[in-house]
Protein backbone atom coordinates (compact mmCIF):
# COMPACT_ATOMS: atom_id res chain seq x y z
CA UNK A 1 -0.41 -82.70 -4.30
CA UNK A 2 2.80 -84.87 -3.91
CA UNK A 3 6.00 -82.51 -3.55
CA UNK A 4 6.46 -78.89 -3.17
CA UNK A 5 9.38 -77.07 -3.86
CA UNK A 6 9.95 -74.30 -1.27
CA UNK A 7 12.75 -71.32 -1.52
CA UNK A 8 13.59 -67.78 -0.36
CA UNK A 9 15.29 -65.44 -2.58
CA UNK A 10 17.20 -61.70 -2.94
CA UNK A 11 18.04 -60.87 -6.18
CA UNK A 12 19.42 -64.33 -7.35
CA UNK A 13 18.89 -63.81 -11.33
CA UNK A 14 22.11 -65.22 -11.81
CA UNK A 15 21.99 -68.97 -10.35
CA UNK A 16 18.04 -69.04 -10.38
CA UNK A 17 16.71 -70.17 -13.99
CA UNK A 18 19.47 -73.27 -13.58
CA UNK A 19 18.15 -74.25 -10.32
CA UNK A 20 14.09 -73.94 -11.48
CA UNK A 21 14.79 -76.09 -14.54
CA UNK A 22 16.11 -78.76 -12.42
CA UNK A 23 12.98 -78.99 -10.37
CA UNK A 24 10.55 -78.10 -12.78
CA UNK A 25 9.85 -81.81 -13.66
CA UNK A 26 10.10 -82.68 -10.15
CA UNK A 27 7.99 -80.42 -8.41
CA UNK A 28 3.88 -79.95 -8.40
CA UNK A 29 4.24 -76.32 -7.39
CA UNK A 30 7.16 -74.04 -6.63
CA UNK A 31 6.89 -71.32 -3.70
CA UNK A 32 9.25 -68.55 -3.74
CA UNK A 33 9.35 -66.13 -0.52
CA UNK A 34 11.11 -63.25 -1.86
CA UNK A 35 12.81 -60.17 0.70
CA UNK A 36 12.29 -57.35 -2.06
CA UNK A 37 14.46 -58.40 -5.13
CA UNK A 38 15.23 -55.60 -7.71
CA UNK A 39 16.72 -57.62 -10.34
CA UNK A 40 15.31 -60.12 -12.47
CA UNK A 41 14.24 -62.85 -9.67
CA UNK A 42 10.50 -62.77 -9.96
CA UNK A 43 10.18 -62.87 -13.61
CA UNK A 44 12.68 -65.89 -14.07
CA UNK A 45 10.29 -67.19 -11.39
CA UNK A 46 7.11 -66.46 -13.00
CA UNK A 47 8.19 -68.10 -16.16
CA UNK A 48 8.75 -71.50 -14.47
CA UNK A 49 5.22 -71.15 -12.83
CA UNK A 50 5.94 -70.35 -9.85
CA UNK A 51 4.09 -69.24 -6.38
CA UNK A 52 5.67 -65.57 -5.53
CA UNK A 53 5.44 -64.09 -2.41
CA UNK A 54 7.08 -60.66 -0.84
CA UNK A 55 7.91 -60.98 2.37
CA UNK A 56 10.21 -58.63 4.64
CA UNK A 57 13.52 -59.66 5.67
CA UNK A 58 13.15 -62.00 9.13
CA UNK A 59 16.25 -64.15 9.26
CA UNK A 60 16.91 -67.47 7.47
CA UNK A 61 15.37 -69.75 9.63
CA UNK A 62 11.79 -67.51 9.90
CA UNK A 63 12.15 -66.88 5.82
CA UNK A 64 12.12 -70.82 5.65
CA UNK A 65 8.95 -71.46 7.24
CA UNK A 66 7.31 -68.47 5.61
CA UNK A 67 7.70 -70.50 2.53
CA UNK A 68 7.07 -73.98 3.77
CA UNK A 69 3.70 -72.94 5.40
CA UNK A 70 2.46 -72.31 1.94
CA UNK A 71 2.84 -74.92 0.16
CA UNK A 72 0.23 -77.22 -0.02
CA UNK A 73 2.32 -80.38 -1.16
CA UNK A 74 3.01 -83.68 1.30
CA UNK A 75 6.71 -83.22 0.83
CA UNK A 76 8.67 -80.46 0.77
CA UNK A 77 11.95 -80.00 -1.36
CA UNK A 78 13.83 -76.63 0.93
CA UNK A 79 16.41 -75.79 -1.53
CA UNK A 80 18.22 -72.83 -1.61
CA UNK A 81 18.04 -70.37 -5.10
CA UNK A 82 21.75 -71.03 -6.11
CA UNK A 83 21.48 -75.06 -5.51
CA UNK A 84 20.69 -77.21 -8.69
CA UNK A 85 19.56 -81.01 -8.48
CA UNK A 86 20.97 -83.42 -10.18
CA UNK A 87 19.44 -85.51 -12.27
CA UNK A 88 20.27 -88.91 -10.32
CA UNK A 89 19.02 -87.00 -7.38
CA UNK A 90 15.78 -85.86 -8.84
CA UNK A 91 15.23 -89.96 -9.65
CA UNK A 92 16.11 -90.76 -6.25
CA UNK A 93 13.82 -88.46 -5.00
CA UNK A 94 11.45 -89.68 -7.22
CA UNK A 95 11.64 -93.11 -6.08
CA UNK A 96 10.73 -91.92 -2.35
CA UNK A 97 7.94 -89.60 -2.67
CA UNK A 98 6.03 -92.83 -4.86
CA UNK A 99 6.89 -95.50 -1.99
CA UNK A 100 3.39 -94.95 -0.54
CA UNK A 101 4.44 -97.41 2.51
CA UNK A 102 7.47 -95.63 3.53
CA UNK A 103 7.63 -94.35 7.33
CA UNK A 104 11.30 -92.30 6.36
CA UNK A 105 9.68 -88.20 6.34
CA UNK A 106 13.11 -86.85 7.06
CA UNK A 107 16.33 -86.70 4.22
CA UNK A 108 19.60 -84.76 4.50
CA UNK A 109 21.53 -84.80 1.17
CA UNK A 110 24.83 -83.93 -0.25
CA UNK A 111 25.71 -80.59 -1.37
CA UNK A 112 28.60 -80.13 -3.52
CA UNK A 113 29.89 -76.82 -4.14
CA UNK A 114 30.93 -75.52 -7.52
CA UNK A 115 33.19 -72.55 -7.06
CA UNK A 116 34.19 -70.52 -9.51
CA UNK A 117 32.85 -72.94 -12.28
CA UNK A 118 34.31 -75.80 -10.50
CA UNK A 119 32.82 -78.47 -8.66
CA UNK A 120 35.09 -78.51 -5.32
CA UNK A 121 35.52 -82.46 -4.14
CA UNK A 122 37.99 -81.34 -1.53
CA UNK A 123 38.88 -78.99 1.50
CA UNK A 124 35.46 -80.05 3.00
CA UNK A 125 33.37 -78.26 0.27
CA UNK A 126 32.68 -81.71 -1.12
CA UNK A 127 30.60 -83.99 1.50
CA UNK A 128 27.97 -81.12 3.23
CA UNK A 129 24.84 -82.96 4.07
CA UNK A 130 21.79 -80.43 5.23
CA UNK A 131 18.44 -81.75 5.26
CA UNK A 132 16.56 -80.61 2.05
CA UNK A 133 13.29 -83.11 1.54
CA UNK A 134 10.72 -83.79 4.60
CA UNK A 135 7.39 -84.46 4.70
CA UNK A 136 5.30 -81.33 5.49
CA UNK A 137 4.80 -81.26 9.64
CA UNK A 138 7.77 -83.28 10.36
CA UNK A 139 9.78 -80.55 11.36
CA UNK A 140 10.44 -76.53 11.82
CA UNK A 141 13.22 -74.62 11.03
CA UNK A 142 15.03 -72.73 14.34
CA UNK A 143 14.44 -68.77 14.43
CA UNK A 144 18.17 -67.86 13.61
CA UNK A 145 18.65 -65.35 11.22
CA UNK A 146 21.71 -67.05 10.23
CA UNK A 147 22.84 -70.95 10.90
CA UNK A 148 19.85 -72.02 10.82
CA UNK A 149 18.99 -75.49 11.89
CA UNK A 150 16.39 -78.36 11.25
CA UNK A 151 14.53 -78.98 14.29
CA UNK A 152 12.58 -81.91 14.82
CA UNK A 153 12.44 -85.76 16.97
CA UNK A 154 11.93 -87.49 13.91
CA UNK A 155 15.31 -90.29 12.47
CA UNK A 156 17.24 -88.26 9.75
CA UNK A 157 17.80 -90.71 6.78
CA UNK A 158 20.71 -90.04 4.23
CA UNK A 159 20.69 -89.62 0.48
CA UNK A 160 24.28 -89.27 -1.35
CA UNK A 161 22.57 -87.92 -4.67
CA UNK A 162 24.34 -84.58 -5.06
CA UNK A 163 22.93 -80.93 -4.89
CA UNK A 164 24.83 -79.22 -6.79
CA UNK A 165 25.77 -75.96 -4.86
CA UNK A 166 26.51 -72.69 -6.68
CA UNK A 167 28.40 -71.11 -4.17
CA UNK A 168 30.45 -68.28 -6.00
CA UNK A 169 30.24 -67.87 -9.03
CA UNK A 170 33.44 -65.51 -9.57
CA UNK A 171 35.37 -63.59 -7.69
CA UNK A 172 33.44 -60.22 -7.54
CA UNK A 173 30.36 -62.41 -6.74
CA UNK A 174 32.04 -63.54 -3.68
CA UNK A 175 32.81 -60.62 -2.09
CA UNK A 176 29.91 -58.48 -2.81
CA UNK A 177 28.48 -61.02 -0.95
CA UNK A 178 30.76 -61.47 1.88
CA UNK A 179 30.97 -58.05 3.74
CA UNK A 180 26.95 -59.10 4.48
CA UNK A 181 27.62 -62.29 5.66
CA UNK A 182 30.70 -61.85 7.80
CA UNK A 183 28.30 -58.85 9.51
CA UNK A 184 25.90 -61.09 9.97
CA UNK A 185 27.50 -63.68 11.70
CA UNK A 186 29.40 -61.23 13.58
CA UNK A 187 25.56 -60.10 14.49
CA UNK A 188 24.28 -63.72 15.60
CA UNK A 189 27.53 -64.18 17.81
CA UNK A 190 26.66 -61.03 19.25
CA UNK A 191 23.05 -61.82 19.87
CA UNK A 192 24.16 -65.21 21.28
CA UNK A 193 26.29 -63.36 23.66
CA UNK A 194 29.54 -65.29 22.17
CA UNK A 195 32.99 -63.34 22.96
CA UNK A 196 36.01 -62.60 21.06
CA UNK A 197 39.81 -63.32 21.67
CA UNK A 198 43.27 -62.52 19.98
CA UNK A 199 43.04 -66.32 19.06
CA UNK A 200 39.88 -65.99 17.06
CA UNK A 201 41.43 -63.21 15.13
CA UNK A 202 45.07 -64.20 14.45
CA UNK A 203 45.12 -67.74 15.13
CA UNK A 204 42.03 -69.47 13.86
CA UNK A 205 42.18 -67.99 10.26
CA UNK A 206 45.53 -69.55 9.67
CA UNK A 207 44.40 -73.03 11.67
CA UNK A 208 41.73 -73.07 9.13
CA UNK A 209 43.70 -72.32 5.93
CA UNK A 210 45.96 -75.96 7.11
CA UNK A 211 42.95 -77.95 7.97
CA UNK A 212 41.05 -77.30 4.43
CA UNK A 213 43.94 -76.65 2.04
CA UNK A 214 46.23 -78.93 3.34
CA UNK A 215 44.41 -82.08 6.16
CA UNK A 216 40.99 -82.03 4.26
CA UNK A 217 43.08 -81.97 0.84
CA UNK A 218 42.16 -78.70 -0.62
CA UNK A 219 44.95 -78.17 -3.13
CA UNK A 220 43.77 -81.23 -4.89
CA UNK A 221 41.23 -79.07 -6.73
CA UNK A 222 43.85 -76.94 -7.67
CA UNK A 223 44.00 -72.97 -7.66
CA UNK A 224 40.44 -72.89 -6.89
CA UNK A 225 41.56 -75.03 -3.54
CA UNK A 226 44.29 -72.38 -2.37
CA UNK A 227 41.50 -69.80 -3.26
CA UNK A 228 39.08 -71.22 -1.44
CA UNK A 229 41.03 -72.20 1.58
CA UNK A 230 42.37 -68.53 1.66
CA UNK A 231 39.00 -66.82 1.45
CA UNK A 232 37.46 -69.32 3.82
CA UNK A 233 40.50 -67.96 6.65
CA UNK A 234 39.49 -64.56 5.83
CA UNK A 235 36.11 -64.68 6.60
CA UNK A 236 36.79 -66.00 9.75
CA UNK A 237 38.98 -63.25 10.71
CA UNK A 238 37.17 -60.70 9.30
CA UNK A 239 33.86 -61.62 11.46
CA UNK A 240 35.27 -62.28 14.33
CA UNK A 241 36.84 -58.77 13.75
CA UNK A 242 33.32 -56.84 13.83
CA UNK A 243 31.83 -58.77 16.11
CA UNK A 244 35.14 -57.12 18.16
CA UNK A 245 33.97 -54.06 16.97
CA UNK A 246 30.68 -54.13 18.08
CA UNK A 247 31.42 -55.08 21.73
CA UNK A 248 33.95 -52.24 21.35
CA UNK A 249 31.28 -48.99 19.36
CA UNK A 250 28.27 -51.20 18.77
CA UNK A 251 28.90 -51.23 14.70
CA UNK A 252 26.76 -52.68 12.87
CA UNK A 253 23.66 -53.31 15.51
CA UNK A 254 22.06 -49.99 14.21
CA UNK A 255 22.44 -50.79 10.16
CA UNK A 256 19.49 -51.87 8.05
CA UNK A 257 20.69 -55.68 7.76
CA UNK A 258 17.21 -56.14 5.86
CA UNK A 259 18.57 -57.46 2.57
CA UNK A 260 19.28 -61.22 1.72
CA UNK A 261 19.30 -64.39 1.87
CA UNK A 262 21.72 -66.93 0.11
């Protein structure tokens, strides 16, 4: 078997048929790990064919290798449920996996977001490289449950193919995703014994609005720029808020923090 596609998933019926029937010429199997989905993520799955497995909750770097030790492929595809491949990528991709000479295992490749129905070129949404395709073996994902990171002594080679990343897809679907993910990485500060100061609260939201909306270029892409860069400067302040909060009570250490992934 040539190329498995390997994801984790929580309830991602929205994003998740696009992103299957970009791979589903690509790949010779699909494995899902899924954290206990209630919507319609494991029949969308099932109708493209593919591998699903329930697995508890562990963190994003431990969910990764749950699915990457069962596929059975030589190269593994890691994408994440709301990321769609191009089609210029999936021929570049292609084009490695056949090379049967090639001693490249490792590739990072771009991600460009599409917010709010927009693809975002700007602001630093536009160039995000995170290693997606590796042979099987040449590498492990770190056990962070969020930020996780690529481990491995191998050369990282570079494809500029895009993934196309469906960050948000409105407005509601942002935030009913972002009071779990500013507690989570108020969380993995915590656990990483990381500390919290009146500049992390007041002043590094509004250094960040500047440096995407204004130095990176952000209000080139237009409303969805100033959005974007706004949000973006709230999420910093709100996480470095809790993780205040739990130095100060211990919020949020004794809440279920079971659910996701995205």
């Amino acid at each position: 078997m040539k190329i498995s596609v390997a994801m984790i998933t929580f309830n991602e019926e929205k994003i998740l048929k696009k992103t299957l029937e970009s791979v589903k010429n690509l790949a010779d199997e699909i494995v899902i790990v899924d954290s206990g989905s209630t919507d319609a993520t494991k029949k969308i799955a099932e109708e493209f064919g593919a591998k699903f497995y329930y697995e508890s909750w562990k963190g994003y770097g431990p969910q990764r290798n749950l699915a990457i030790e069962k596929c059975k492929g030589e190269w593994i595809l890691n994408i994440d449920a709301d990321e769609e491949i191009s089609e210029e990528l999936k021929n570049r991709i292609l084009e490695i996996i056949s090379d049967e000479n090639t001693t490249k295992e490792i590739y990072k490749i771009n991600r460009l977001s599409v917010c709010f129905g927009k693809k975002i070129k700007h602001g630093g949404w536009g160039t995000s490289y995170a290693i997606r395709l590796f042979k099987k073996g040449a590498g492990i994902f770190n056990n962070n449950v969020v930020h996780e990171a690529f481990e491995t002594n191998k050369q990282i080679y570079k494809i500029k193919e895009n993934i196309y990343h469906h960050s948000y897809l409105t407005m509601e679907d942002y935030f009913n995703r972002f009071n779990r993910y500013t507690t989570e990485g108020a969380k993995d500060y915590y656990n990483k014994g990381k500390r919290v100061n009146i500049f992390d609260i007041v002043v590094n939201p509004i250094y960040k609005f500047f440096k995407m909306y204004i130095f990176r270029l952000g209000f080139l892409d237009g409303v969805e720029g100033f959005v974007i860069a706004s949000t973006s400067s709230l999420y910093s302040m709100v996480k470095y808020f809790k993780l205040r909060e739990i130095y100060k009570n211990g919020s949020y250490i004794q809440k279920n923090n079971s659910s996701k992934n995205g």
